[in-house]
N, C-alpha and C. Protein backbone atom coordinates (compact mmCIF):
# COMPACT_ATOMS: atom_id res chain seq x y z
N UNK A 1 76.73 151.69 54.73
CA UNK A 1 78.03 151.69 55.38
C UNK A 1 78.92 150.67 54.68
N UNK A 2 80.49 151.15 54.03
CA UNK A 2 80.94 150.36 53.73
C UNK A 2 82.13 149.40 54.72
N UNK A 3 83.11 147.87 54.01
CA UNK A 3 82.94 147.49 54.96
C UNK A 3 84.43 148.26 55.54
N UNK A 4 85.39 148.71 54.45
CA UNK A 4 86.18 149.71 54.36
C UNK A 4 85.90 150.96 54.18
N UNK A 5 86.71 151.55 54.69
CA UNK A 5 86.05 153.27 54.17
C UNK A 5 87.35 153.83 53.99
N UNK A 6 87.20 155.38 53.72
CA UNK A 6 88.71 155.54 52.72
C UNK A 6 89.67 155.99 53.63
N UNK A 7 89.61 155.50 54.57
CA UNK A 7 90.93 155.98 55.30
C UNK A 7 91.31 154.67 55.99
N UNK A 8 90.86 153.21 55.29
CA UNK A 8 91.61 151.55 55.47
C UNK A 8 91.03 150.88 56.86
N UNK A 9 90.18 151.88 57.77
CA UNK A 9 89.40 151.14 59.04
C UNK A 9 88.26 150.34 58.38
N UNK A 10 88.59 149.30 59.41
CA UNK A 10 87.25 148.17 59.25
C UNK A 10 85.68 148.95 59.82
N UNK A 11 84.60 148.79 59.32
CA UNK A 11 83.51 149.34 59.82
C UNK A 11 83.77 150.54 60.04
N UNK A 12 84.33 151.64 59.47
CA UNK A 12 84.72 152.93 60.12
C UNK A 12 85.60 152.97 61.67
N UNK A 13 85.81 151.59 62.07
CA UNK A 13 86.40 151.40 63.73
C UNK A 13 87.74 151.27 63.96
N UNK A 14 88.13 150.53 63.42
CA UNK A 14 89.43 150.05 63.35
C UNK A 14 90.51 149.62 62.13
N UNK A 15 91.62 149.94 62.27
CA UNK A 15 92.54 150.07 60.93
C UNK A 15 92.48 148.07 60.90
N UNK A 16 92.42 147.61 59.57
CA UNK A 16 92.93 146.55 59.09
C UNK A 16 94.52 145.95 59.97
N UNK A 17 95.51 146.52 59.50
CA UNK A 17 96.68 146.50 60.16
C UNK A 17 96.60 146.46 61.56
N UNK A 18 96.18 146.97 62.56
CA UNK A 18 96.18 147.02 63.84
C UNK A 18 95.37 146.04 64.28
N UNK A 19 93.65 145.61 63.36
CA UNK A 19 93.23 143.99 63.49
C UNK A 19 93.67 143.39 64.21
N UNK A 20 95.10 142.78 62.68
CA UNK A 20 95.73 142.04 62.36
C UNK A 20 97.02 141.70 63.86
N UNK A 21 97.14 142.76 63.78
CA UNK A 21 97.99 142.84 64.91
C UNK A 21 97.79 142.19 66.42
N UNK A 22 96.76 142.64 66.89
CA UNK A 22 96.17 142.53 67.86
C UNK A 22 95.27 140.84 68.19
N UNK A 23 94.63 140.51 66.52
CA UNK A 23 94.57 138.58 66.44
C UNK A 23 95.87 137.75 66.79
N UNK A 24 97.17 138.83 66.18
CA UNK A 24 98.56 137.80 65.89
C UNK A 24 98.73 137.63 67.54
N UNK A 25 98.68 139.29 68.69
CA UNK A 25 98.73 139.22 70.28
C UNK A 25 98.11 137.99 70.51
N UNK A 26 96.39 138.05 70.22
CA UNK A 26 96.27 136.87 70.95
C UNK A 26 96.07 135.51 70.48
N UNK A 27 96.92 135.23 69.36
CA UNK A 27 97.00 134.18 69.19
C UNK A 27 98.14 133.60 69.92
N UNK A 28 99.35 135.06 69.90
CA UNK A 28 100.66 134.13 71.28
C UNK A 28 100.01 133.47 72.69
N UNK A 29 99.28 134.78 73.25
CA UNK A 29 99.00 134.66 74.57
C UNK A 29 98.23 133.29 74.61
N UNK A 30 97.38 132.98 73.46
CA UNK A 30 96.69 131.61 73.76
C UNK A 30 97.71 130.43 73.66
N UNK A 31 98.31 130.12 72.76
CA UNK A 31 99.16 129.41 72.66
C UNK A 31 100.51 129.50 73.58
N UNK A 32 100.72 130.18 74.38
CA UNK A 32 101.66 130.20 75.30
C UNK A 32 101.18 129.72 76.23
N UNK A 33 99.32 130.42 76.97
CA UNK A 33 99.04 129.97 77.71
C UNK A 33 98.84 128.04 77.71
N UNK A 34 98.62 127.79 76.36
CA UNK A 34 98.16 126.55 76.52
C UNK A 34 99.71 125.65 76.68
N UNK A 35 100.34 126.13 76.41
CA UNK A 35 101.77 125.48 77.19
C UNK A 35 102.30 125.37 78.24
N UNK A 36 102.10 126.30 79.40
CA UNK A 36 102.18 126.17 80.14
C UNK A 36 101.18 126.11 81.07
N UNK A 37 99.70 126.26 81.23
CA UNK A 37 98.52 125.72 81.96
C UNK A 37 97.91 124.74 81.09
N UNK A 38 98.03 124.20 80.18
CA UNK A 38 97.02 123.03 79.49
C UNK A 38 98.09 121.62 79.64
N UNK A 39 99.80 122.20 79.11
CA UNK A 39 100.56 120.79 79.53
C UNK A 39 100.24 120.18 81.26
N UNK A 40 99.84 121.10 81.95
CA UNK A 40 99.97 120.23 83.33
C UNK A 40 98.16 119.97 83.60
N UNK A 41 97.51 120.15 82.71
CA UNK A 41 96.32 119.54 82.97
C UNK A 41 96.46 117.81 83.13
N UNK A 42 95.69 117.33 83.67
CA UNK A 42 95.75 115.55 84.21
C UNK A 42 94.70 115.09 82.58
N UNK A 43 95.12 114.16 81.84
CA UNK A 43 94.36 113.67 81.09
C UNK A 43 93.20 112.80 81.67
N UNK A 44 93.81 111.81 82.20
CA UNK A 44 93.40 111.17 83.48
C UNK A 44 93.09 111.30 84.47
N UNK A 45 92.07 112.12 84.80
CA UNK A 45 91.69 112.81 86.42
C UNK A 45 92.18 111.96 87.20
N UNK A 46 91.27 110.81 87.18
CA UNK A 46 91.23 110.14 88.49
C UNK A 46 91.60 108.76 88.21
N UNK A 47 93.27 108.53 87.55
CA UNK A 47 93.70 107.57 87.93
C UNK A 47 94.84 106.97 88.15
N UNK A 48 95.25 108.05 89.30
CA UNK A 48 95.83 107.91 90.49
C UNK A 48 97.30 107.30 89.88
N UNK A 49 98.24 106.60 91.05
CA UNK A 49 99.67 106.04 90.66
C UNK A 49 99.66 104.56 91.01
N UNK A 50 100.88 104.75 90.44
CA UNK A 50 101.22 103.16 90.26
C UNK A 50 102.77 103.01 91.12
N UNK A 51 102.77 101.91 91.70
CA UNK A 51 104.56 101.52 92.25
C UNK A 51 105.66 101.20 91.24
N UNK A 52 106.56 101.45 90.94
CA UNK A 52 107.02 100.70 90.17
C UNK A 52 108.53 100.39 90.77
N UNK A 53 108.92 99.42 90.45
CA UNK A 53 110.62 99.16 90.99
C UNK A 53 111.68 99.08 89.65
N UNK A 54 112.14 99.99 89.56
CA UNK A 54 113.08 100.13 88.49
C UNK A 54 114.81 99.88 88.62
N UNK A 55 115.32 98.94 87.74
CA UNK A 55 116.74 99.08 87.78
C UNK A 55 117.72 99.40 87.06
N UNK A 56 118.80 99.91 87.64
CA UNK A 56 119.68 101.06 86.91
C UNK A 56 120.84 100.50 87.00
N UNK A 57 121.52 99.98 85.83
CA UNK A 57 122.85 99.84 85.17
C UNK A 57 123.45 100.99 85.10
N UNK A 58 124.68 101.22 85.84
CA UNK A 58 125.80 101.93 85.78
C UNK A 58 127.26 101.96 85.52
N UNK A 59 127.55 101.84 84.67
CA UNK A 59 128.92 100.74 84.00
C UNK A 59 130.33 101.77 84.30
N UNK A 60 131.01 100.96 84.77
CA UNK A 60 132.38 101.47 84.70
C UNK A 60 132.78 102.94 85.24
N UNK A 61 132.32 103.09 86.63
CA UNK A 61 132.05 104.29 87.82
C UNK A 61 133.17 104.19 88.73
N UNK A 62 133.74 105.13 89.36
CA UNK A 62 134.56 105.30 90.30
C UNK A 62 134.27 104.23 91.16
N UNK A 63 134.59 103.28 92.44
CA UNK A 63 134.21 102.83 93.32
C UNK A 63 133.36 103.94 94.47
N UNK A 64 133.89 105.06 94.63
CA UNK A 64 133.81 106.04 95.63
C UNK A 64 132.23 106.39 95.02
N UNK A 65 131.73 106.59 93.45
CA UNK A 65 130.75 106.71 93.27
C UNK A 65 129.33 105.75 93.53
N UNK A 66 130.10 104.49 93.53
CA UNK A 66 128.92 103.14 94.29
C UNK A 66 129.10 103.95 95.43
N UNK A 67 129.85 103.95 96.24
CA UNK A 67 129.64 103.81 97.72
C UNK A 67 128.87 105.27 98.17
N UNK A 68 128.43 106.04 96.92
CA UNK A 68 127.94 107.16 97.56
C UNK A 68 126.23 107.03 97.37
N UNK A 69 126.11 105.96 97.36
CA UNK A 69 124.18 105.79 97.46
C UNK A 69 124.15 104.69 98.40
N UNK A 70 123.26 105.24 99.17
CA UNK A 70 122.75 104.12 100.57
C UNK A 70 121.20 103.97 99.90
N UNK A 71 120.80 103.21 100.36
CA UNK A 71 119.66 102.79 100.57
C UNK A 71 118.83 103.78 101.31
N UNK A 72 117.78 103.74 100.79
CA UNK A 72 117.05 105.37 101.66
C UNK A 72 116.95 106.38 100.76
N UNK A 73 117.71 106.97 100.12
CA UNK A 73 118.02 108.27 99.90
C UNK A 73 117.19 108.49 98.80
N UNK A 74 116.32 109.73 98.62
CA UNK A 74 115.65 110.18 97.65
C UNK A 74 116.38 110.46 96.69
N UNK A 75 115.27 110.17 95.62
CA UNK A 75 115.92 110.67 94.51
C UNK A 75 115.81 112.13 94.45
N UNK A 76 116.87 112.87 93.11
CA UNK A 76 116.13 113.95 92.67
C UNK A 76 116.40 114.27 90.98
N UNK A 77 114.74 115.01 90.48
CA UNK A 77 115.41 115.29 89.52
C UNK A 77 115.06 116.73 89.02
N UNK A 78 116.30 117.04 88.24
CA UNK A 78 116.84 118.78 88.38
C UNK A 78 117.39 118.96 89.72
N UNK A 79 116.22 119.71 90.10
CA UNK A 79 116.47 120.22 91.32
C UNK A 79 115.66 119.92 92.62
N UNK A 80 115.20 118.98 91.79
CA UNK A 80 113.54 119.02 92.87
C UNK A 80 113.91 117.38 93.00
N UNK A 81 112.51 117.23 94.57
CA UNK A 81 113.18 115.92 95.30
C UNK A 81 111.79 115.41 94.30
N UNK A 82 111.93 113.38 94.05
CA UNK A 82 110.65 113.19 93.66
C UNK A 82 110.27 112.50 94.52
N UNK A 83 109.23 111.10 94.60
CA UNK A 83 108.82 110.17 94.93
C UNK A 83 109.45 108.80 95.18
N UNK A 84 110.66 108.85 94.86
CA UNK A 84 111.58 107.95 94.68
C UNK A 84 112.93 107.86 95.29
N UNK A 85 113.09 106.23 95.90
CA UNK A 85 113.97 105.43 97.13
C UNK A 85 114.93 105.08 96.40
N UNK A 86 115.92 104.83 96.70
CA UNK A 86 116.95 103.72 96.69
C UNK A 86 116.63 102.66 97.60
N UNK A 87 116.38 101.58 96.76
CA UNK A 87 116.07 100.42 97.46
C UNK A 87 117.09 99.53 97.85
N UNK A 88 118.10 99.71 97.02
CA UNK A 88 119.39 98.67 96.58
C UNK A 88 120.75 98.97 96.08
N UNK A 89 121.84 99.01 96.74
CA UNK A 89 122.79 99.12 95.61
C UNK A 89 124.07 98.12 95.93
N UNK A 90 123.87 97.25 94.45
CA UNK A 90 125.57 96.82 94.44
C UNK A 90 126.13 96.78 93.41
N UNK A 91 127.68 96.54 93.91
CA UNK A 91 128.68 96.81 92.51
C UNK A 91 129.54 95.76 92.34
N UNK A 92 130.22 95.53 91.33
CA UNK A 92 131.12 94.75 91.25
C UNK A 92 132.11 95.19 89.78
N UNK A 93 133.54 94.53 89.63
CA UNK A 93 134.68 95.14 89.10
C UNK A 93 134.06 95.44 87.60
N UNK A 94 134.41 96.34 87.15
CA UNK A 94 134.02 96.65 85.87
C UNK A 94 134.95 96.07 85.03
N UNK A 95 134.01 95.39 83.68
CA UNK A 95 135.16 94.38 82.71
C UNK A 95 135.41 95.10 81.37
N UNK A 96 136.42 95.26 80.69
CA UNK A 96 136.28 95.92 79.18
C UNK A 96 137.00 94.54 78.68
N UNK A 97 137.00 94.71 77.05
CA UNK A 97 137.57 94.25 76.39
C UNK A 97 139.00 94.29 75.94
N UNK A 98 140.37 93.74 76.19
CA UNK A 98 141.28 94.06 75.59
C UNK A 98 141.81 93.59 74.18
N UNK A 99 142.48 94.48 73.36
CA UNK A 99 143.22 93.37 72.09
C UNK A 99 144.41 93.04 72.53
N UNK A 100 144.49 91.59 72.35
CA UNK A 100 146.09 91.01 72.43
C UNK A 100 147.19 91.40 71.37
N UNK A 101 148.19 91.12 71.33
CA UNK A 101 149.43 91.82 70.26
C UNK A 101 148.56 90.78 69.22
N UNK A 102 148.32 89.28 69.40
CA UNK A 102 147.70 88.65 68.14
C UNK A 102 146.59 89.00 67.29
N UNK A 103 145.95 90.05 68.30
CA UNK A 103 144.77 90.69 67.04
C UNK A 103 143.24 90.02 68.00
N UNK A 104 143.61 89.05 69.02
CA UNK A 104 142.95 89.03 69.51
C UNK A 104 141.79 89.04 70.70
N UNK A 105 141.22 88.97 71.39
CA UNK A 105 140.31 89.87 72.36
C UNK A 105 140.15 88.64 73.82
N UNK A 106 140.75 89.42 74.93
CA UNK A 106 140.12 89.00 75.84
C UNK A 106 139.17 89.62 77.31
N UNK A 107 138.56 89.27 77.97
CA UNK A 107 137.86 90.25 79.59
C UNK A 107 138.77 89.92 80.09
N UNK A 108 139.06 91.98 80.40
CA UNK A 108 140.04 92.16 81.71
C UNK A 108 139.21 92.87 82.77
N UNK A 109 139.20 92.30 83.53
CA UNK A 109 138.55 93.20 85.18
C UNK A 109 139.33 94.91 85.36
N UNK A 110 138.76 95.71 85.67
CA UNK A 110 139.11 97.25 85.53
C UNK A 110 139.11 97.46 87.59
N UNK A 111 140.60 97.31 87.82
CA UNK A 111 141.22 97.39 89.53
C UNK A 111 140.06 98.37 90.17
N UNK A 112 140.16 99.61 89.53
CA UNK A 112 139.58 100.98 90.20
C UNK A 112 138.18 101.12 89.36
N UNK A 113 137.22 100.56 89.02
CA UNK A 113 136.26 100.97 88.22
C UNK A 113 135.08 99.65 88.58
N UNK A 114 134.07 100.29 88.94
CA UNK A 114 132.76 99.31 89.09
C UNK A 114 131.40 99.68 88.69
N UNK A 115 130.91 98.58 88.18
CA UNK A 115 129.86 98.35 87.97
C UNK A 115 128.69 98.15 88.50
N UNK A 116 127.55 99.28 88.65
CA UNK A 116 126.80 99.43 90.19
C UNK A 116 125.21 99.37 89.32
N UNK A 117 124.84 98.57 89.97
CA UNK A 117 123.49 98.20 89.94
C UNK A 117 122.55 98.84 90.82
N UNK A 118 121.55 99.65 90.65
CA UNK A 118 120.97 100.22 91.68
C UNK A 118 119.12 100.11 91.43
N UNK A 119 118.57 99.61 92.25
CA UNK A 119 117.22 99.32 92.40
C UNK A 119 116.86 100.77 93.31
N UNK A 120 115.85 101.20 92.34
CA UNK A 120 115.07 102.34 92.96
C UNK A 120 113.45 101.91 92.94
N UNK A 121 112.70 102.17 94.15
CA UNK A 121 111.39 102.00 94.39
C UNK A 121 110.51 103.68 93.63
N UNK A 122 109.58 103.34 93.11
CA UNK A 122 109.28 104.53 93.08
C UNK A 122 107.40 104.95 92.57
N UNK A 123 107.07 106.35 92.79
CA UNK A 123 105.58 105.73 92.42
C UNK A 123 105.35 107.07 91.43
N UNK A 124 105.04 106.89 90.13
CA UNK A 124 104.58 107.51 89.29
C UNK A 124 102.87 107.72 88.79
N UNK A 125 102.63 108.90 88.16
CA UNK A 125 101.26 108.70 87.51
C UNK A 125 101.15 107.24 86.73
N UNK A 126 99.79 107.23 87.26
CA UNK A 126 99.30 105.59 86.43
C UNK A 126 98.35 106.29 85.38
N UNK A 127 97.92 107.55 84.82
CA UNK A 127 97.38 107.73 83.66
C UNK A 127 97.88 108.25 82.39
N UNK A 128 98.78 108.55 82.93
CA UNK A 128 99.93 108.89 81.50
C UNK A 128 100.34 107.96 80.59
N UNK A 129 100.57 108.28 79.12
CA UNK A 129 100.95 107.37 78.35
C UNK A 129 102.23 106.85 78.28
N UNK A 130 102.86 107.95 78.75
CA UNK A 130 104.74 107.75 78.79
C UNK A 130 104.72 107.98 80.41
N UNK A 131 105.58 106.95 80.92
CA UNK A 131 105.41 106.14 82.44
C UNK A 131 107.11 107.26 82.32
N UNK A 132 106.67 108.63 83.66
CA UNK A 132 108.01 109.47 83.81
C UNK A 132 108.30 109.54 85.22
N UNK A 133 109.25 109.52 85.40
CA UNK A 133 109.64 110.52 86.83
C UNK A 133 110.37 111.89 86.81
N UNK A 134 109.78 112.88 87.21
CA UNK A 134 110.30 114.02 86.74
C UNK A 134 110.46 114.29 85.28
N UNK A 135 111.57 114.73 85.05
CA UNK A 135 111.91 114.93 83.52
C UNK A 135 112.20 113.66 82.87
N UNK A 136 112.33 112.43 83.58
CA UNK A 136 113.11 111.48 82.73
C UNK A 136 112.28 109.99 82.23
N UNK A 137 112.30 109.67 81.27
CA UNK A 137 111.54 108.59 80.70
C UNK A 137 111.87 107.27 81.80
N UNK A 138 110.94 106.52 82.03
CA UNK A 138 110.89 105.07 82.11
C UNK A 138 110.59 104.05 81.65
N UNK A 139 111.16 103.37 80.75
CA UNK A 139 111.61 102.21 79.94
C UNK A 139 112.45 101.69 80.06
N UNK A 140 112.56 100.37 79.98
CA UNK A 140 113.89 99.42 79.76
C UNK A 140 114.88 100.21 78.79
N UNK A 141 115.71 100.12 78.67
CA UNK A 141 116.83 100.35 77.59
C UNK A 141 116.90 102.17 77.74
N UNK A 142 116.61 102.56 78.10
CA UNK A 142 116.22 104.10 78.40
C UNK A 142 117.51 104.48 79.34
N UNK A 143 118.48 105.98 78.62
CA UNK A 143 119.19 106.42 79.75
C UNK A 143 118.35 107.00 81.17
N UNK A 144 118.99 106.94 81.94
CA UNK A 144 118.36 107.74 83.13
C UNK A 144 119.52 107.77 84.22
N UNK A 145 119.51 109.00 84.84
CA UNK A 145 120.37 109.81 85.62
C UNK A 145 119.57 109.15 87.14
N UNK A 146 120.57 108.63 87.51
CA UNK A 146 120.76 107.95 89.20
C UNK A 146 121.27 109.48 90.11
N UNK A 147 120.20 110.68 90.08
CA UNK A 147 120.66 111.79 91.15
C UNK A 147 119.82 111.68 92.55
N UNK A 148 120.66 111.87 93.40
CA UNK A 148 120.68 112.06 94.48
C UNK A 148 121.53 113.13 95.40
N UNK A 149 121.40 113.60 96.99
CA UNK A 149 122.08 114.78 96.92
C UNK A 149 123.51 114.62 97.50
N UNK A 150 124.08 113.84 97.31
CA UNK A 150 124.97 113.11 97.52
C UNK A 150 125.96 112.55 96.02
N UNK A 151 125.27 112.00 94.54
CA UNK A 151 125.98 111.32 93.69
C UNK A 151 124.92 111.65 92.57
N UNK A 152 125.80 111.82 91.64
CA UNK A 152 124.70 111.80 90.31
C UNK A 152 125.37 111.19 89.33
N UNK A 153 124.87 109.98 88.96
CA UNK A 153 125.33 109.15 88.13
C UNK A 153 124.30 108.38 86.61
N UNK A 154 124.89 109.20 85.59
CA UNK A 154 124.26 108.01 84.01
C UNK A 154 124.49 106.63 84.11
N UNK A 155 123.04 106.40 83.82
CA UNK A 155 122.89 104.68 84.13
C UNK A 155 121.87 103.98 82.51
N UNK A 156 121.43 103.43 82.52
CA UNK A 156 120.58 102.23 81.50
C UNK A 156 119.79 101.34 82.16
N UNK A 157 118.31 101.73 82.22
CA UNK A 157 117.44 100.90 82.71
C UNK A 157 117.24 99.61 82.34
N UNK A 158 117.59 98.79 83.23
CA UNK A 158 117.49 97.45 82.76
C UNK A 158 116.17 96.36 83.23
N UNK A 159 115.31 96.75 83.57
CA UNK A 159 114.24 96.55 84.67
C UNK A 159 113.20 97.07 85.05
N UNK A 160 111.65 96.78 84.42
CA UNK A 160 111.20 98.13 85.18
C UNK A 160 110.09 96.81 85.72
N UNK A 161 109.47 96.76 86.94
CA UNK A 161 108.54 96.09 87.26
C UNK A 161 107.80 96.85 88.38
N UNK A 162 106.07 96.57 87.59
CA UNK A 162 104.84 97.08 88.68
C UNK A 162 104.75 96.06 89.45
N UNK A 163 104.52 96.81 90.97
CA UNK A 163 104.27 96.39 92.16
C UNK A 163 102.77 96.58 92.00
């Protein structure tokens, strides 16, 4: 028995081409599957979360936008609620830089614009390598979106400390 025969099937069974075809199928289906059931596998079975208290720099915001986070209020991110409080929020006048006619620079306080500091409590996986909530990284210096269902505001982590 040869391992082709003259009409291009493997073992007399199956065409070469159609193989081919049918390895390329399941090489998607594996690799798709492993994207979406292998990313949410736990590396870390069993080790559990951690507290962390994180704080969020928000520079130069409506006033009406401070005053729209109380204390309490879950976070969310996308669309979905997470694990995470507002522990804290205050603000104060937002400052820029002006140039003088001399060329040179002084801090002017901004009447309608503040600067809101917001402490969020929150408890993430403790086995992951990159410390997330939802979609969004946690690190110092790291943007991160202050949403809630009430205000959604870009901020700059300035703070991150385990409880």
């Amino acid at each position: 028995m040869k391992i082709l025969d003259e009409k291009g099937r493997l073992f007399g069974v199956i065409n070469i081409i159609d193989l081919a075809v049918v390895a390329l199928l399941l090489l998607v289906i594996g690799v798709l599957g492993y994207k979406t059931v292998g990313s949410k596998l736990n590396i870390a079975p069993n080790a559990g979360t951690k507290e962390l208290i994180v704080t969020v720099e928000c520079l130069s915001r409506p006033e009406a936008v401070a005053k729209a986070f109380k204390k309490g209020d879950q976070l969310l991110s996308l669309t979905n609620t997470v694990n995470a409080y507002i522990e804290s929020v205050s603000y104060k006048p937002a400052i820029e830089e002006v140039k003088k006619e001399d060329g040179s620079y002084i801090i002017a306080t901004k009447p309608i614009s503040k600067d809101i500091l917001i402490t969020i409590k929150m408890t993430v996986d403790a086995g992951s390598a990159i410390t997330k909530l939802g979609s969004q990284d946690i690190a110092i210096a790291k943007q991160f979106v202050v949403k809630t269902k009430n205000a959604d505001v870009p901020g700059i982590i300035r703070d991150v400390v385990e409880k």
